[in-house]
PDB file of N, CA and C in Angstrom:
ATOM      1  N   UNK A   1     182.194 -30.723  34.561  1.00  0.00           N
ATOM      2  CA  UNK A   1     181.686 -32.037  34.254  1.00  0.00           C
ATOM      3  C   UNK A   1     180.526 -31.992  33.246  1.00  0.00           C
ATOM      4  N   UNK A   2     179.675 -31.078  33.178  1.00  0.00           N
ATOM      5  CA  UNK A   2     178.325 -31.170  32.524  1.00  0.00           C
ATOM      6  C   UNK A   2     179.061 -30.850  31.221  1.00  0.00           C
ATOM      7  N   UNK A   3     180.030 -30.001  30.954  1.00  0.00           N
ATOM      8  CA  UNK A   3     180.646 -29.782  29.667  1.00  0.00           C
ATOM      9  C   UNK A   3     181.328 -30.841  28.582  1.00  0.00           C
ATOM     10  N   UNK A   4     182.018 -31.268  29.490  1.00  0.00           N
ATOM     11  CA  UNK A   4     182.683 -33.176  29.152  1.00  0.00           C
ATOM     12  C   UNK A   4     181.035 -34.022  28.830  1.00  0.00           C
ATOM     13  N   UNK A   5     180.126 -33.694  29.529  1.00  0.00           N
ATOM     14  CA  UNK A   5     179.267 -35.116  28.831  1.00  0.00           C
ATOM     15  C   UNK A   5     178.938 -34.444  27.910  1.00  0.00           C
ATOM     16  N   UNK A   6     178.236 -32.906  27.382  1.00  0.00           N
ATOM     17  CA  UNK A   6     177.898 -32.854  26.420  1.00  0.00           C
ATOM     18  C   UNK A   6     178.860 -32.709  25.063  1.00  0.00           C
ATOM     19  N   UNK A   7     180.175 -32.699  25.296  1.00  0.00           N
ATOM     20  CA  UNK A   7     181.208 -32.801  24.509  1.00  0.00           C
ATOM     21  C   UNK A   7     181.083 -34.597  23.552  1.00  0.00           C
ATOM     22  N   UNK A   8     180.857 -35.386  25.147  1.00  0.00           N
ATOM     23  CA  UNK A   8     181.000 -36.958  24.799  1.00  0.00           C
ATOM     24  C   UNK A   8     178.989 -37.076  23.692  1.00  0.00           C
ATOM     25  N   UNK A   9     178.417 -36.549  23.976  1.00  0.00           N
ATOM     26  CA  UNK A   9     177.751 -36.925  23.453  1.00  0.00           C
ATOM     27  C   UNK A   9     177.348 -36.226  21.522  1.00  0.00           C
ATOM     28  N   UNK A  10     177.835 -34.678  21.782  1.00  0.00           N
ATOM     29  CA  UNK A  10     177.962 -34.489  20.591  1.00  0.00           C
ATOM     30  C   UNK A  10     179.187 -35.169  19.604  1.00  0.00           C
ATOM     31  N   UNK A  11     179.973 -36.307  20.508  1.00  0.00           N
ATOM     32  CA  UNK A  11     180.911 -36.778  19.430  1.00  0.00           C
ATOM     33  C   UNK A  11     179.823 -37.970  18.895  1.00  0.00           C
ATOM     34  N   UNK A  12     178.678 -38.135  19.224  1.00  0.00           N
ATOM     35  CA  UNK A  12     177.860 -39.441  18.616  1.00  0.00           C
ATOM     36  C   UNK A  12     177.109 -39.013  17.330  1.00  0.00           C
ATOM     37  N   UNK A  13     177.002 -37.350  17.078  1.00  0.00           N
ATOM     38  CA  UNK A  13     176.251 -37.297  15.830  1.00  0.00           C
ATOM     39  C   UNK A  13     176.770 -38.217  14.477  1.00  0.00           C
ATOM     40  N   UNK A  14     178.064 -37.634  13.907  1.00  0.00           N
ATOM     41  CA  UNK A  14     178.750 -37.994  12.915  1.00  0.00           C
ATOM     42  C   UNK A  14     178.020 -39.602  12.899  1.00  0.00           C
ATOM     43  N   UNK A  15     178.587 -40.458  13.394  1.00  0.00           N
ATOM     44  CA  UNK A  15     178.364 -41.921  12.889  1.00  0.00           C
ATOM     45  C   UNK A  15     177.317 -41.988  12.539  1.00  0.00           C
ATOM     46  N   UNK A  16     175.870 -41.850  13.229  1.00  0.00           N
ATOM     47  CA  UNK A  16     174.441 -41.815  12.028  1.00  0.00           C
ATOM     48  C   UNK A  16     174.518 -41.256  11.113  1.00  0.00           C
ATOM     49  N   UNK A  17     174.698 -40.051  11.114  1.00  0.00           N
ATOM     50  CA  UNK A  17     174.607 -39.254   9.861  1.00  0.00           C
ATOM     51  C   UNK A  17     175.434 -40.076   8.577  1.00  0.00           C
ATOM     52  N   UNK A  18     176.415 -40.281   8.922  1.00  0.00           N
ATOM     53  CA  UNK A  18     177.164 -40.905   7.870  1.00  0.00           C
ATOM     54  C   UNK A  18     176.647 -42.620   7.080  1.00  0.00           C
ATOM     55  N   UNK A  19     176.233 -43.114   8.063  1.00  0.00           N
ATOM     56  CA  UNK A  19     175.784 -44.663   7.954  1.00  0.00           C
ATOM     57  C   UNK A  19     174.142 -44.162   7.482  1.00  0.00           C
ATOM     58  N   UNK A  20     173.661 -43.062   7.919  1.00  0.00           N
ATOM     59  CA  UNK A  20     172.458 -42.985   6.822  1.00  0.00           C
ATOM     60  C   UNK A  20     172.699 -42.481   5.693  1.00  0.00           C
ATOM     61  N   UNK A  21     173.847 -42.212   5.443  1.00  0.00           N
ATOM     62  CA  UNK A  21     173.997 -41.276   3.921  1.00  0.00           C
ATOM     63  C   UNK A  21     174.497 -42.340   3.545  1.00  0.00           C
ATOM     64  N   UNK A  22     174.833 -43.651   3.639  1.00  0.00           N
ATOM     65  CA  UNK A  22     175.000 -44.965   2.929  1.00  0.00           C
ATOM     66  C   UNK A  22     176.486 -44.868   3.092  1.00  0.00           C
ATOM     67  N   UNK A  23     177.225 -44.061   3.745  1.00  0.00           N
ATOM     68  CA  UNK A  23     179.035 -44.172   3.829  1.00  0.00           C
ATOM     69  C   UNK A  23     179.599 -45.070   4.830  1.00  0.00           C
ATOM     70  N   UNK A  24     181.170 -45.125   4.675  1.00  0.00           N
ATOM     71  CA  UNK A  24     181.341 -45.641   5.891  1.00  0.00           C
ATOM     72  C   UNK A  24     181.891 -45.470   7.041  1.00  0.00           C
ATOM     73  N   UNK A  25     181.315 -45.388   7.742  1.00  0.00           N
ATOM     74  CA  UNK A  25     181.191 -44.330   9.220  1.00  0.00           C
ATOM     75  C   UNK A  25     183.020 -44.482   9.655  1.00  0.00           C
ATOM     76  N   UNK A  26     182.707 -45.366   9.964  1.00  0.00           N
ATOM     77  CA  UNK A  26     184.463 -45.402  10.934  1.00  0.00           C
ATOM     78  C   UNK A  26     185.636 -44.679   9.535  1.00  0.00           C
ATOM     79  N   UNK A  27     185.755 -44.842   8.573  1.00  0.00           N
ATOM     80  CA  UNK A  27     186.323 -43.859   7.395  1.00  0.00           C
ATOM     81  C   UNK A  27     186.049 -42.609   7.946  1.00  0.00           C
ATOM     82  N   UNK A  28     184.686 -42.639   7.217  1.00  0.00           N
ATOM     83  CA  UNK A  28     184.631 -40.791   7.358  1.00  0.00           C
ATOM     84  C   UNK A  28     185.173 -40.300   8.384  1.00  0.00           C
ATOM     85  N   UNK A  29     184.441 -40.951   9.930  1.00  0.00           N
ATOM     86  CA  UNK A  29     184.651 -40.299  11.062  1.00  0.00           C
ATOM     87  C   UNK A  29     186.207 -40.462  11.344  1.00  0.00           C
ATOM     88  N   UNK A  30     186.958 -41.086  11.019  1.00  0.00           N
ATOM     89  CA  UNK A  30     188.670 -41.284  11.134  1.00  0.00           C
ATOM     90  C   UNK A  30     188.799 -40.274  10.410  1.00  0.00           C
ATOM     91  N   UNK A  31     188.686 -39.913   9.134  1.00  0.00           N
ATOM     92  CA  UNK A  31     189.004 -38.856   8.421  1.00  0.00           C
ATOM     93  C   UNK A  31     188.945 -37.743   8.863  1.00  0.00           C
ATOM     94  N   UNK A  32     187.338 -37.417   9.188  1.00  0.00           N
ATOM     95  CA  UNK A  32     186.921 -35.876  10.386  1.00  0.00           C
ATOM     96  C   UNK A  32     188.382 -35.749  11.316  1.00  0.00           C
ATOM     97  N   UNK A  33     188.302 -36.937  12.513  1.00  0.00           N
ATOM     98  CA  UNK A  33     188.846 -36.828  13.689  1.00  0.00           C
ATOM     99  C   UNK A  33     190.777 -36.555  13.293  1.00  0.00           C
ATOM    100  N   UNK A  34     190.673 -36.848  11.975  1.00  0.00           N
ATOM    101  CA  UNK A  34     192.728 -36.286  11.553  1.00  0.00           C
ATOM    102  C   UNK A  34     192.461 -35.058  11.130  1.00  0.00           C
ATOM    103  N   UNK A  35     191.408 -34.430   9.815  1.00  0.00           N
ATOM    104  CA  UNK A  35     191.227 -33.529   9.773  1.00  0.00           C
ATOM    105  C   UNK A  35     191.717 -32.303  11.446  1.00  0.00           C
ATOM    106  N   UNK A  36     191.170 -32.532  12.219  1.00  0.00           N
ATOM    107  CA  UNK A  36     190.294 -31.546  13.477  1.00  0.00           C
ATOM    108  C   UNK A  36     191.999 -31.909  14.192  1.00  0.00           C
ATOM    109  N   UNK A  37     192.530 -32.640  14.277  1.00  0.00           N
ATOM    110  CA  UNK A  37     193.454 -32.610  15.050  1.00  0.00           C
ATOM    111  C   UNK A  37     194.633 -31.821  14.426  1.00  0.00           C
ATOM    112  N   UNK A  38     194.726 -31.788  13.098  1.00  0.00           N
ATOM    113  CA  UNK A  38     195.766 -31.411  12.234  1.00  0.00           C
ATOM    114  C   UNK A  38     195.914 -29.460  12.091  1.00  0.00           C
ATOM    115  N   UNK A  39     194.536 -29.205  13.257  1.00  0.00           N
ATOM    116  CA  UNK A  39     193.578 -27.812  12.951  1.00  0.00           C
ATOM    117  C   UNK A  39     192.906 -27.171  12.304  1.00  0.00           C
ATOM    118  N   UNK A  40     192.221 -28.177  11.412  1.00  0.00           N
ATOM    119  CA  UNK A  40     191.246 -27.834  10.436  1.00  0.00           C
ATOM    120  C   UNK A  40     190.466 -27.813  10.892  1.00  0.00           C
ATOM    121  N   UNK A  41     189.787 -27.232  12.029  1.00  0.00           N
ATOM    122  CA  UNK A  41     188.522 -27.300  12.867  1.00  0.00           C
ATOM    123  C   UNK A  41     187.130 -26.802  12.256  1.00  0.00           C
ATOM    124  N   UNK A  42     187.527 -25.952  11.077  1.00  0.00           N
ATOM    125  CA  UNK A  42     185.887 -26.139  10.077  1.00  0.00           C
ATOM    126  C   UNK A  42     185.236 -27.100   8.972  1.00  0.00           C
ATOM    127  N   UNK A  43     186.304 -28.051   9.304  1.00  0.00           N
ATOM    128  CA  UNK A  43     185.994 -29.610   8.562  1.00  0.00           C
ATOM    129  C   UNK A  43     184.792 -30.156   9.011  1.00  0.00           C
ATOM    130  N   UNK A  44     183.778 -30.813   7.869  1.00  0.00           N
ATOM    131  CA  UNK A  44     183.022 -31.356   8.541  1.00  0.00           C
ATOM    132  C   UNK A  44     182.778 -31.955   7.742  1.00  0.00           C
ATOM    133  N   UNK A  45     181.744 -32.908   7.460  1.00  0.00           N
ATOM    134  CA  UNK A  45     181.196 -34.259   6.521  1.00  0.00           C
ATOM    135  C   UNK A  45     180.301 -33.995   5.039  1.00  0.00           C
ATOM    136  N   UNK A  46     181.049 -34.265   3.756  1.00  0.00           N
ATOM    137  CA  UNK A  46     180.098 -33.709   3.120  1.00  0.00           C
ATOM    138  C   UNK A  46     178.752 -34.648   2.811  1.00  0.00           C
ATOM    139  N   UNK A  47     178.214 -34.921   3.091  1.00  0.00           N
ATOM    140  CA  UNK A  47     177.328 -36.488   2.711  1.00  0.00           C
ATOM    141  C   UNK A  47     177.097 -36.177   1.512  1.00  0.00           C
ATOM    142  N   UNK A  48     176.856 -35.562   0.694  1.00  0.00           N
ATOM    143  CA  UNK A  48     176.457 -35.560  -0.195  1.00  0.00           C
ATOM    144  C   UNK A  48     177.836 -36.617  -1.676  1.00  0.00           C
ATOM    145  N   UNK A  49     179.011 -36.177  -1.029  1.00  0.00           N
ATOM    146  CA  UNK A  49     179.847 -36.489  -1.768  1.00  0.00           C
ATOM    147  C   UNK A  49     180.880 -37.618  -1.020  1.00  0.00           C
ATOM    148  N   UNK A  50     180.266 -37.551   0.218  1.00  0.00           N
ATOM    149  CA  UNK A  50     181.091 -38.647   1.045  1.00  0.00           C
ATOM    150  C   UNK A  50     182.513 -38.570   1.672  1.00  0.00           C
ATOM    151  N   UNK A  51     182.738 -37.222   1.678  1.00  0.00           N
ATOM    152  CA  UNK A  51     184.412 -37.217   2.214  1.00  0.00           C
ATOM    153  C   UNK A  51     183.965 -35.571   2.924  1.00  0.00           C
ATOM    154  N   UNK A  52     185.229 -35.533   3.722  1.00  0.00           N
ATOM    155  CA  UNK A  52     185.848 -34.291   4.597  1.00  0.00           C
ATOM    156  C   UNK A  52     185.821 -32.867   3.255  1.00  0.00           C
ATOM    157  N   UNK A  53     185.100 -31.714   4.105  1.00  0.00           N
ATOM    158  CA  UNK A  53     185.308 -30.603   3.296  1.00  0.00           C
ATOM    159  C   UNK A  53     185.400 -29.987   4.647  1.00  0.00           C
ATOM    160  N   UNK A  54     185.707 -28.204   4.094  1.00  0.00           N
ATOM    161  CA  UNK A  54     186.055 -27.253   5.019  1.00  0.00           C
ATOM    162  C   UNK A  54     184.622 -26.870   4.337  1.00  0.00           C
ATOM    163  N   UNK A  55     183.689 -26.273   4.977  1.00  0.00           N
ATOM    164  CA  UNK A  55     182.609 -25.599   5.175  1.00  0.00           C
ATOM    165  C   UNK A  55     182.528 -24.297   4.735  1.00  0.00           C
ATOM    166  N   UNK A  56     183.527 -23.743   5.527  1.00  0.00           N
ATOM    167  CA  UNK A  56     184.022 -21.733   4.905  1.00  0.00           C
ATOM    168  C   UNK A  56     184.469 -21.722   3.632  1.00  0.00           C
ATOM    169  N   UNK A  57     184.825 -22.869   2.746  1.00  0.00           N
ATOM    170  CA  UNK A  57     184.961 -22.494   1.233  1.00  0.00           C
ATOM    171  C   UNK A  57     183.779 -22.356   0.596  1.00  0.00           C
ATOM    172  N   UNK A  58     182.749 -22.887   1.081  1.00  0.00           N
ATOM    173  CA  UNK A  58     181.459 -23.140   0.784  1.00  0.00           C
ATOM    174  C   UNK A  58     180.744 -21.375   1.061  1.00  0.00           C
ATOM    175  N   UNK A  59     181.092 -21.177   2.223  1.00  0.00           N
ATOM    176  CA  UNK A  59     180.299 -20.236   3.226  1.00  0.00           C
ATOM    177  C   UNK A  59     179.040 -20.813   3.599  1.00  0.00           C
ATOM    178  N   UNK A  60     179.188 -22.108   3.921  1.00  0.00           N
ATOM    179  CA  UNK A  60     178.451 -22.864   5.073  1.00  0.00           C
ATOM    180  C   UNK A  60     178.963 -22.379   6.452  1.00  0.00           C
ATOM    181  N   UNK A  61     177.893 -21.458   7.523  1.00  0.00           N
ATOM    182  CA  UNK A  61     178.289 -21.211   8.740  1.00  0.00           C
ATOM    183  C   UNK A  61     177.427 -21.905   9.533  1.00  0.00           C
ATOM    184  N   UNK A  62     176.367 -21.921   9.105  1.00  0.00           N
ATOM    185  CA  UNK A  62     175.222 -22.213  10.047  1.00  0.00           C
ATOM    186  C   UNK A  62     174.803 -23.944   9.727  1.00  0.00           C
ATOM    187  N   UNK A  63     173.752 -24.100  10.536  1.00  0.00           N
ATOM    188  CA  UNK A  63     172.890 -25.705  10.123  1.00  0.00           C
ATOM    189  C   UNK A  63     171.711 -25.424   9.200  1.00  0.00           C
ATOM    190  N   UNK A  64     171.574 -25.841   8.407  1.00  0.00           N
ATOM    191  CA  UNK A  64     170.428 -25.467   7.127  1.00  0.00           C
ATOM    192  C   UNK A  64     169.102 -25.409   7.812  1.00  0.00           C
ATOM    193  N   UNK A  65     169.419 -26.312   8.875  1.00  0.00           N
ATOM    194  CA  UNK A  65     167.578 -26.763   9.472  1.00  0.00           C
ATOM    195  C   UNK A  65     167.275 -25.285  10.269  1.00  0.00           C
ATOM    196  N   UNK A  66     168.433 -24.443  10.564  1.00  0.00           N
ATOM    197  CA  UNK A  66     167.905 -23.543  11.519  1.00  0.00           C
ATOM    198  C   UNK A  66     167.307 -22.468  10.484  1.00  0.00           C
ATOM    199  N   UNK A  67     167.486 -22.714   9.091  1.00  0.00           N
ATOM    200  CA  UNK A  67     166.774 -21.649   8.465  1.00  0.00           C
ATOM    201  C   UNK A  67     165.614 -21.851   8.167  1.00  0.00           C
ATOM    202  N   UNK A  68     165.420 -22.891   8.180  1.00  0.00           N
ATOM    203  CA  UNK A  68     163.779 -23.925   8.183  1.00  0.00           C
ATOM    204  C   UNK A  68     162.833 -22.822   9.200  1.00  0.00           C
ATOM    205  N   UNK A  69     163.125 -22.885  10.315  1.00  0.00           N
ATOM    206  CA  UNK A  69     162.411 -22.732  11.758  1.00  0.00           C
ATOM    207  C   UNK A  69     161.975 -21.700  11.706  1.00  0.00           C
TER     208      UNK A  69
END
């Protein structure tokens, strides 16, 4: 059970993130959620450009902020 809520709650990041990068959330996040089902599971949001990328073409592994710390 404790796994399911934190599952339900990390599905709430995406929509801020996206609606602060000025996009539009229910898009993007429809886009993510076909991406991830289709098994592209290193898809994630580019804000910068506003659509679905794979991350590992990049060699994005990590969260940028953790290199901050």
């Amino acid at each position: 059970m404790p796994l399911q809520n934190l599952l339900k709650v990390l599905r709430l990041f995406p929509k801020p993130l996206a609606e602060n990068a000025g996009l539009n959330a229910m898009e993007i996040i429809s886009s993510l959620y076909a991406e991830h089902l289709t098994g592209n599971t290193k898809v994630g949001i580019d804000l910068d450009e506003g659509v679905c990328m794979d991350g590992s073409t990049l060699n994005i592994w990590d969260l940028h902020i953790t290199k901050l710390l």
